[in-house]
PDB file of N, CA and C in Angstrom:
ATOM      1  N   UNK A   1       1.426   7.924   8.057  1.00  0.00           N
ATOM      2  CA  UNK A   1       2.438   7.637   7.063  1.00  0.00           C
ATOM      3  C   UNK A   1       2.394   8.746   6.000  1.00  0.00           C
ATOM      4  N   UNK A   2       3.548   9.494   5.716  1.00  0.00           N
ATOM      5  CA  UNK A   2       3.711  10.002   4.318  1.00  0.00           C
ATOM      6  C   UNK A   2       3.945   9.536   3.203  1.00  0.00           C
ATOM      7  N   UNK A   3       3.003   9.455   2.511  1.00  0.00           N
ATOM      8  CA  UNK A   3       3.077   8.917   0.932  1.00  0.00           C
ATOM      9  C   UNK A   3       3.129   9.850  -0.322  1.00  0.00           C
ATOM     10  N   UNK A   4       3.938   9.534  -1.183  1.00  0.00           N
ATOM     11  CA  UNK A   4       3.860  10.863  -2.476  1.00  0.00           C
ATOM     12  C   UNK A   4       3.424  10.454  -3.718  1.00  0.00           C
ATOM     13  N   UNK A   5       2.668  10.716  -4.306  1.00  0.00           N
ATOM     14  CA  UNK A   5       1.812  10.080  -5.455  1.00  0.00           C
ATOM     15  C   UNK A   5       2.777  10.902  -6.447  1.00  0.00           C
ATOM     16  N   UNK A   6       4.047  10.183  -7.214  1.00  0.00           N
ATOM     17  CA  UNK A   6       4.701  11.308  -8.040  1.00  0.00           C
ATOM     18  C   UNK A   6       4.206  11.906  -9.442  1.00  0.00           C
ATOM     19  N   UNK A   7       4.436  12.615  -9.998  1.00  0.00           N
ATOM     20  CA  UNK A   7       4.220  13.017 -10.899  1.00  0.00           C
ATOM     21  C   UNK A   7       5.458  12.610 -12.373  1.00  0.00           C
ATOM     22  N   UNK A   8       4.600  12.880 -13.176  1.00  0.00           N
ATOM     23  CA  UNK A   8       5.979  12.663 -14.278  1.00  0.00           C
ATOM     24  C   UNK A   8       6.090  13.445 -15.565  1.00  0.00           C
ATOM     25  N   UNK A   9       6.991  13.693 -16.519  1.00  0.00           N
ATOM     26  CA  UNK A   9       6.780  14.583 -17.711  1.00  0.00           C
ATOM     27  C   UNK A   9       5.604  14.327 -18.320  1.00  0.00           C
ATOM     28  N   UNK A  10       4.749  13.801 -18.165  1.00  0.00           N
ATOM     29  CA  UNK A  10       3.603  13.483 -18.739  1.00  0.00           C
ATOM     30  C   UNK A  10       2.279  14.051 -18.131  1.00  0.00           C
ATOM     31  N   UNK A  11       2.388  13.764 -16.429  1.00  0.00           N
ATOM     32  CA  UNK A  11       0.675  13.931 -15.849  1.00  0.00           C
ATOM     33  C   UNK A  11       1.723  14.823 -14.873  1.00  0.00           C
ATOM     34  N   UNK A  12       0.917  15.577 -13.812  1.00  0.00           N
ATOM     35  CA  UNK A  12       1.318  15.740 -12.885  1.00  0.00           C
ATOM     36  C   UNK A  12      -0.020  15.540 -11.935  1.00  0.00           C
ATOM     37  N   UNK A  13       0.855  15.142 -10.955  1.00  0.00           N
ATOM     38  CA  UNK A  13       0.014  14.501  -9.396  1.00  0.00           C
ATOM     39  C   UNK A  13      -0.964  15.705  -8.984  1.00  0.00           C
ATOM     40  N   UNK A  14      -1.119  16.527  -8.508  1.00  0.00           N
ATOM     41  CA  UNK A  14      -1.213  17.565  -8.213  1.00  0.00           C
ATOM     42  C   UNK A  14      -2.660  18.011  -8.913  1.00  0.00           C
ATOM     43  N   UNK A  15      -2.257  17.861 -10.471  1.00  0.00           N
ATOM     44  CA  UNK A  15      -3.177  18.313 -11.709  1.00  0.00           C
ATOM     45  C   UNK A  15      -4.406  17.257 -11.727  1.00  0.00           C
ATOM     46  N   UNK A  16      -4.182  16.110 -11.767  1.00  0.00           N
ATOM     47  CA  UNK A  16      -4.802  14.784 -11.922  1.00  0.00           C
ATOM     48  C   UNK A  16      -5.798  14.872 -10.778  1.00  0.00           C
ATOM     49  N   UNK A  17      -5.345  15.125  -9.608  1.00  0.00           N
ATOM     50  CA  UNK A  17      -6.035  15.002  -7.880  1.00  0.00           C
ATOM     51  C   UNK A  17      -7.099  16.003  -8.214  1.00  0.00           C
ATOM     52  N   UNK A  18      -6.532  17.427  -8.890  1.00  0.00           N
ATOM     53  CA  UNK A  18      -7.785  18.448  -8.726  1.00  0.00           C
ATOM     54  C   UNK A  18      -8.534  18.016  -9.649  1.00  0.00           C
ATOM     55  N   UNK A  19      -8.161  17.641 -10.946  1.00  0.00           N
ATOM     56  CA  UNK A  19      -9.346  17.147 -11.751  1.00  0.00           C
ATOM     57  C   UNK A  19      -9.963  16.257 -11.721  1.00  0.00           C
ATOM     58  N   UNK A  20      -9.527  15.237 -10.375  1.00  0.00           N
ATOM     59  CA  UNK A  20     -10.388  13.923  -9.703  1.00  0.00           C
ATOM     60  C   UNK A  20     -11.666  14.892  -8.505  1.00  0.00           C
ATOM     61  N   UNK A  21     -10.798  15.702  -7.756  1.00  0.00           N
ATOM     62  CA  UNK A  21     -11.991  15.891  -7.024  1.00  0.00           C
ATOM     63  C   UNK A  21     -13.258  17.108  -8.073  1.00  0.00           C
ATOM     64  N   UNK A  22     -12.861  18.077  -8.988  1.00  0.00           N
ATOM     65  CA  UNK A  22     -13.775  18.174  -9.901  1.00  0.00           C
ATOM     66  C   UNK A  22     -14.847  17.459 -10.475  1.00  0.00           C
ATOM     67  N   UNK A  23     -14.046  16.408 -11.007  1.00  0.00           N
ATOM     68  CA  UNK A  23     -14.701  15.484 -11.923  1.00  0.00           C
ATOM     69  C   UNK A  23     -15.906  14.620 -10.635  1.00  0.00           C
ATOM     70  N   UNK A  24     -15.395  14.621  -9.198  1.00  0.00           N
ATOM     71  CA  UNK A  24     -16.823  13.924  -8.340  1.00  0.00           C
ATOM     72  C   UNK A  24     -17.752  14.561  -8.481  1.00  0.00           C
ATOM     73  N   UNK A  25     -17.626  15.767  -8.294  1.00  0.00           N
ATOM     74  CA  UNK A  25     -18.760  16.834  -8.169  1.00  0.00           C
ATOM     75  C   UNK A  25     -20.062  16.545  -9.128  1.00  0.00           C
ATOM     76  N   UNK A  26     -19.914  15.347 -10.193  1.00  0.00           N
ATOM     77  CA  UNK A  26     -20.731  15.123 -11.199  1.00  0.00           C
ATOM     78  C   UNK A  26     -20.825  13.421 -10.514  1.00  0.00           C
ATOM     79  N   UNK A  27     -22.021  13.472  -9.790  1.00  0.00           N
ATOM     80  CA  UNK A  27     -22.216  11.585  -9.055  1.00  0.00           C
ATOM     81  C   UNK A  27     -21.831  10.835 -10.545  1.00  0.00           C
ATOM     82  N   UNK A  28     -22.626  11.214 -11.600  1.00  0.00           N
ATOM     83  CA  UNK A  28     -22.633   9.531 -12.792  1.00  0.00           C
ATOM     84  C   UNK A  28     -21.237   9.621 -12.997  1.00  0.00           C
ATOM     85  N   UNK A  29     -20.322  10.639 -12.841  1.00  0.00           N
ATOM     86  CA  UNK A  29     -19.016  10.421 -12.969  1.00  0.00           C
ATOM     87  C   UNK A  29     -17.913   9.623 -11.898  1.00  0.00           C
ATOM     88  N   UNK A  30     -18.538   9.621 -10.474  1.00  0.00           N
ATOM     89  CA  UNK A  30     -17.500   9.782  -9.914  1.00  0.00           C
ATOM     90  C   UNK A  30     -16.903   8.565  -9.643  1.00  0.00           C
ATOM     91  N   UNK A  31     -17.615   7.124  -9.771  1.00  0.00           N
ATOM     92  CA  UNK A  31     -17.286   6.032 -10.030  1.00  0.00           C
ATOM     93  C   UNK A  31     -15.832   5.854 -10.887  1.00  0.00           C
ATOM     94  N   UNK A  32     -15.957   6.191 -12.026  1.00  0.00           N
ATOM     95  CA  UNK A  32     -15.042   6.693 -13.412  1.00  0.00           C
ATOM     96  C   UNK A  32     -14.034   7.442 -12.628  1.00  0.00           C
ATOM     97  N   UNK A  33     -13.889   8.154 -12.279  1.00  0.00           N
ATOM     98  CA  UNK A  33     -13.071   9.095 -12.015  1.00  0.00           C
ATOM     99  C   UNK A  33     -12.599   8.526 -10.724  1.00  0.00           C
ATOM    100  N   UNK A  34     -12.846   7.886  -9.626  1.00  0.00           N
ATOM    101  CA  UNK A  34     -12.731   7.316  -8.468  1.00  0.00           C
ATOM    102  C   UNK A  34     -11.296   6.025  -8.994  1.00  0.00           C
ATOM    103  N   UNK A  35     -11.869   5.149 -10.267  1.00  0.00           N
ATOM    104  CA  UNK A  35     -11.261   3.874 -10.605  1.00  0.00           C
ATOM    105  C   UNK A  35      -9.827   4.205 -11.334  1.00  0.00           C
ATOM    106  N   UNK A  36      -9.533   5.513 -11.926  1.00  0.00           N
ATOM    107  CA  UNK A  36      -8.774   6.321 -12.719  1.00  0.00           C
ATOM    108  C   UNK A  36      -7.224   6.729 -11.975  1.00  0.00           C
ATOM    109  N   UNK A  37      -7.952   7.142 -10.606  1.00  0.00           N
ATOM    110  CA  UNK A  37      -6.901   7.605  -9.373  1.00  0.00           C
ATOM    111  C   UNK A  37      -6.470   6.679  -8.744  1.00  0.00           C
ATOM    112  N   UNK A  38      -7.504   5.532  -8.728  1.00  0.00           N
ATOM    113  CA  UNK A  38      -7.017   3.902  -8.021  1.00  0.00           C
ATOM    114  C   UNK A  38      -5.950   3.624  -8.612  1.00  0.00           C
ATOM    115  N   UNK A  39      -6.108   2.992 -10.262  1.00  0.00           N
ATOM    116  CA  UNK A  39      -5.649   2.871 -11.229  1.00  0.00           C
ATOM    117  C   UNK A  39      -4.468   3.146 -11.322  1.00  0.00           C
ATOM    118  N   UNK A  40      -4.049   4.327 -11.329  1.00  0.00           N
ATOM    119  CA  UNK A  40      -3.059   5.258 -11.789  1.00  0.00           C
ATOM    120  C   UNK A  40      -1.855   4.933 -10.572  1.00  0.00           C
ATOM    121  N   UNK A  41      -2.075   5.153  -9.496  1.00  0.00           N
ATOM    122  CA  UNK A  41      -1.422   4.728  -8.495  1.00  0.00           C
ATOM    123  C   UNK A  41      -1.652   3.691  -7.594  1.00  0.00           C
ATOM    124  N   UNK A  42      -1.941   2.957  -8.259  1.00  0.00           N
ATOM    125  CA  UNK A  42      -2.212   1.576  -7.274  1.00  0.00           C
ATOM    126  C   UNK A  42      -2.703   1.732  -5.948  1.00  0.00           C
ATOM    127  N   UNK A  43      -3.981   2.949  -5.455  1.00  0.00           N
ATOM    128  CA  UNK A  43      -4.354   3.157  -4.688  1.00  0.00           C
ATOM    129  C   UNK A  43      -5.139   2.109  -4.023  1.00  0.00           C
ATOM    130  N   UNK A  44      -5.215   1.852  -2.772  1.00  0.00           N
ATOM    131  CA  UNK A  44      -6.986   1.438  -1.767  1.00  0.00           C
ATOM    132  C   UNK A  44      -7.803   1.964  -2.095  1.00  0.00           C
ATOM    133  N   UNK A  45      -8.992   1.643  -2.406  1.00  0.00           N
ATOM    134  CA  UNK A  45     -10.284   1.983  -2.718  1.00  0.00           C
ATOM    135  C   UNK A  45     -10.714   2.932  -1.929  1.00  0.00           C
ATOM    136  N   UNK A  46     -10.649   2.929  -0.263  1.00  0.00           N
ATOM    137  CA  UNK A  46     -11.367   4.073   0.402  1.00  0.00           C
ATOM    138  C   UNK A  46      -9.562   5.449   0.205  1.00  0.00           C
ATOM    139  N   UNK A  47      -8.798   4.677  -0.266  1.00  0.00           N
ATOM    140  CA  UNK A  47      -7.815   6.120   0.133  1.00  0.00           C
ATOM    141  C   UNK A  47      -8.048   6.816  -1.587  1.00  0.00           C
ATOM    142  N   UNK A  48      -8.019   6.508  -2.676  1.00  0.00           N
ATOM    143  CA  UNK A  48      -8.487   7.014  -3.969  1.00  0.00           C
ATOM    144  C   UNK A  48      -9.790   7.662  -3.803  1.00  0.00           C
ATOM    145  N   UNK A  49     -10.664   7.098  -3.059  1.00  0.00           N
ATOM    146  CA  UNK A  49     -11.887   7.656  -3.000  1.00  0.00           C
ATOM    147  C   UNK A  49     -11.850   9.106  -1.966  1.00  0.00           C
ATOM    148  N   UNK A  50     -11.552   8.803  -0.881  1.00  0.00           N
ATOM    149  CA  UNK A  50     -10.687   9.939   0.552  1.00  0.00           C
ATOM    150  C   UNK A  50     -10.054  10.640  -0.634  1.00  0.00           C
ATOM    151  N   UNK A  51      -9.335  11.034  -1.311  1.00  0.00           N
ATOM    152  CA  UNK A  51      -8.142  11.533  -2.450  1.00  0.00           C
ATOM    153  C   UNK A  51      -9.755  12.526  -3.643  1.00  0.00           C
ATOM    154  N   UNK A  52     -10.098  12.076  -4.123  1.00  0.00           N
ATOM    155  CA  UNK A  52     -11.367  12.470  -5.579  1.00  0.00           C
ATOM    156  C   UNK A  52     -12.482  12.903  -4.380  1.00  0.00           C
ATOM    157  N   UNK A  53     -12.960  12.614  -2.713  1.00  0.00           N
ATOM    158  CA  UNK A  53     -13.450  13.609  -2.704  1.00  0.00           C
ATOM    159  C   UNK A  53     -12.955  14.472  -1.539  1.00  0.00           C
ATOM    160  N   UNK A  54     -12.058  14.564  -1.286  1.00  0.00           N
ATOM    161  CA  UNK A  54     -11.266  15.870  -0.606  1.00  0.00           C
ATOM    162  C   UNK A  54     -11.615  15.212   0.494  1.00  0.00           C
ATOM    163  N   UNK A  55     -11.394  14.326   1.218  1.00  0.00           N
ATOM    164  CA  UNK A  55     -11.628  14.072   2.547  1.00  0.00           C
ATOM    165  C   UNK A  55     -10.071  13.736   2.957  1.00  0.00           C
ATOM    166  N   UNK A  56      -9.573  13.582   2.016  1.00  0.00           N
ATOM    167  CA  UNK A  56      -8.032  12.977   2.262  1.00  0.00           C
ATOM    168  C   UNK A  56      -7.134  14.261   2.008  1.00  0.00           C
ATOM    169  N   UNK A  57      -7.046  15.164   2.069  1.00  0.00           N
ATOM    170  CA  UNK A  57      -6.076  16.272   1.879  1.00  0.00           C
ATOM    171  C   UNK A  57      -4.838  15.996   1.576  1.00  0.00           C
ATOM    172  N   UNK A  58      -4.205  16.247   0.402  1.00  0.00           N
ATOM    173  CA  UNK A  58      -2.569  16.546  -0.266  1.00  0.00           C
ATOM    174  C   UNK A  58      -1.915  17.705  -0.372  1.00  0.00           C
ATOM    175  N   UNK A  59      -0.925  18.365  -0.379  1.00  0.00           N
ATOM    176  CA  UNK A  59      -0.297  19.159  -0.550  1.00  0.00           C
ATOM    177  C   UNK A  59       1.152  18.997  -1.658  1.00  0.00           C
ATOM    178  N   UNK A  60       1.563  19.835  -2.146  1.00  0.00           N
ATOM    179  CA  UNK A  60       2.575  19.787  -3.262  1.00  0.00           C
ATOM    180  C   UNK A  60       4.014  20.120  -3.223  1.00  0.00           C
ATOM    181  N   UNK A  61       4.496  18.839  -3.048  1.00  0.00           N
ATOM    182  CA  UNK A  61       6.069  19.340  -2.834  1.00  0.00           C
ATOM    183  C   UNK A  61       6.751  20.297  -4.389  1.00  0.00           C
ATOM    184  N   UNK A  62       8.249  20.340  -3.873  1.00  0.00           N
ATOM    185  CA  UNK A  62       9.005  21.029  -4.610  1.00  0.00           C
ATOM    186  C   UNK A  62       9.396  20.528  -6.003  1.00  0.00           C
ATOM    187  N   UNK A  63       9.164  18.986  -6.200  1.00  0.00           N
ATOM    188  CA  UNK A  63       9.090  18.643  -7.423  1.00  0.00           C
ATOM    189  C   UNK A  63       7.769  18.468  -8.161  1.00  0.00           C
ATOM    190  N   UNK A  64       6.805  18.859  -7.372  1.00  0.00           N
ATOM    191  CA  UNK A  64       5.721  18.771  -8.266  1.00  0.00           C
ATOM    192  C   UNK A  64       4.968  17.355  -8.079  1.00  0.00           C
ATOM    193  N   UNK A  65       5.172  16.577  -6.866  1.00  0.00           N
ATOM    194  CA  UNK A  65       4.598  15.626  -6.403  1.00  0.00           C
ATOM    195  C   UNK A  65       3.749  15.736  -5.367  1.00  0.00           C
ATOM    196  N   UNK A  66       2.371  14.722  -5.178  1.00  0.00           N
ATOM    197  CA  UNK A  66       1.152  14.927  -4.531  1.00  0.00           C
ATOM    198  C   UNK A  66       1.673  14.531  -2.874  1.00  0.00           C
ATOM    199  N   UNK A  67       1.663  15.352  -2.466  1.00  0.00           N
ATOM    200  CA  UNK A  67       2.415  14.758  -1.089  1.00  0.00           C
ATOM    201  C   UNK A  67       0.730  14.608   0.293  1.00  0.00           C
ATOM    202  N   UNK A  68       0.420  12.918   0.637  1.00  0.00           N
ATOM    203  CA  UNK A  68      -0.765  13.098   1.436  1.00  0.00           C
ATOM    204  C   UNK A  68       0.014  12.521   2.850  1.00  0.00           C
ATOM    205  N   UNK A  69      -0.966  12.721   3.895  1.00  0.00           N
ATOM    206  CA  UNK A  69      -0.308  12.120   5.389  1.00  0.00           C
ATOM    207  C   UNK A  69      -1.759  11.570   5.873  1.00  0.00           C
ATOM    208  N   UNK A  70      -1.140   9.683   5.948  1.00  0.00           N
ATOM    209  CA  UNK A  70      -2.431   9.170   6.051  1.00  0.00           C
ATOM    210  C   UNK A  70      -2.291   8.108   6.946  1.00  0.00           C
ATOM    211  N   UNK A  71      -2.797   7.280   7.717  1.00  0.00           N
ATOM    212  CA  UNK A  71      -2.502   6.479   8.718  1.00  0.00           C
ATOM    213  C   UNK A  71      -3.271   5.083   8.247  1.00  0.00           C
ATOM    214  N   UNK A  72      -1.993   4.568   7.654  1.00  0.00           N
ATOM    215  CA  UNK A  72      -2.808   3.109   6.867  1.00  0.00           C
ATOM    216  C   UNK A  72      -1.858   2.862   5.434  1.00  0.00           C
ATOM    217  N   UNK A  73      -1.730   1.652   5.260  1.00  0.00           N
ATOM    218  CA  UNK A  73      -1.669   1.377   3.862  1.00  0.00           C
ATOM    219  C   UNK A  73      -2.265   2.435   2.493  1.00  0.00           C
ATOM    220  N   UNK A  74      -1.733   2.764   1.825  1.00  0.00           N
ATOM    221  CA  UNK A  74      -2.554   3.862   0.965  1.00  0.00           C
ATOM    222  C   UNK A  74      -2.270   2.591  -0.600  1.00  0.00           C
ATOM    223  N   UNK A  75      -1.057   1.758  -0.718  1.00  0.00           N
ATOM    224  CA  UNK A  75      -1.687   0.995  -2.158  1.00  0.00           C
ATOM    225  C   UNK A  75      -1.972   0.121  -2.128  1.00  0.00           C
ATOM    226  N   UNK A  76      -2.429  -1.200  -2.986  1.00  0.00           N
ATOM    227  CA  UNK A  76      -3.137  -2.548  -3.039  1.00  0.00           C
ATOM    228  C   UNK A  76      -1.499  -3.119  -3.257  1.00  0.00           C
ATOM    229  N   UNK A  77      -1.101  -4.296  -2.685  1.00  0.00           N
ATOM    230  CA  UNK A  77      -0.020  -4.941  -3.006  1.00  0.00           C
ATOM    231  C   UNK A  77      -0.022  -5.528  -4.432  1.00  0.00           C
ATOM    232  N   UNK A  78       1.161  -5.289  -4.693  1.00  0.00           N
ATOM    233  CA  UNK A  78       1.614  -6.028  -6.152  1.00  0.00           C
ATOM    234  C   UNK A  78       1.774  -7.047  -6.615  1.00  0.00           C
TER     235      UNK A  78
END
């Protein structure tokens, strides 16, 4: 499934993802930083987590949205 984590005048997708998988690189952080990306997009726990530590690969469309290709549900229902 293709899913796009968008961005908005405020954050961008893209920006947020690299400073999630940064911010793992520090373990006492990555909890924090793991719940942030959940959070933010109403992610699954293993796909936010796949996402902060690069196991889940995104790429960046033309508007500046996190574009991932993943096989599964990627948010928690509403």
């Amino acid at each position: 499934m293709i899913a796009r984590l968008l961005s908005s005048r405020f954050v961008s997708a893209p920006g947020m993802l690299r400073w999630a998988i940064n911010g793992c690189a520090f373990e006492d952080d990555r909890p924090t930083v793991i719940r942030v990306i959940r959070d933010t997009w109403r992610l699954k726990p293993e796909v936010a987590e796949g996402l902060c530590l690069g196991t889940i690969p995104f790429t960046v469309d033309e508007h500046d949205n996190a574009v991932i290709d993943y096989d599964g549900e990627i948010s928690e229902a509403v």
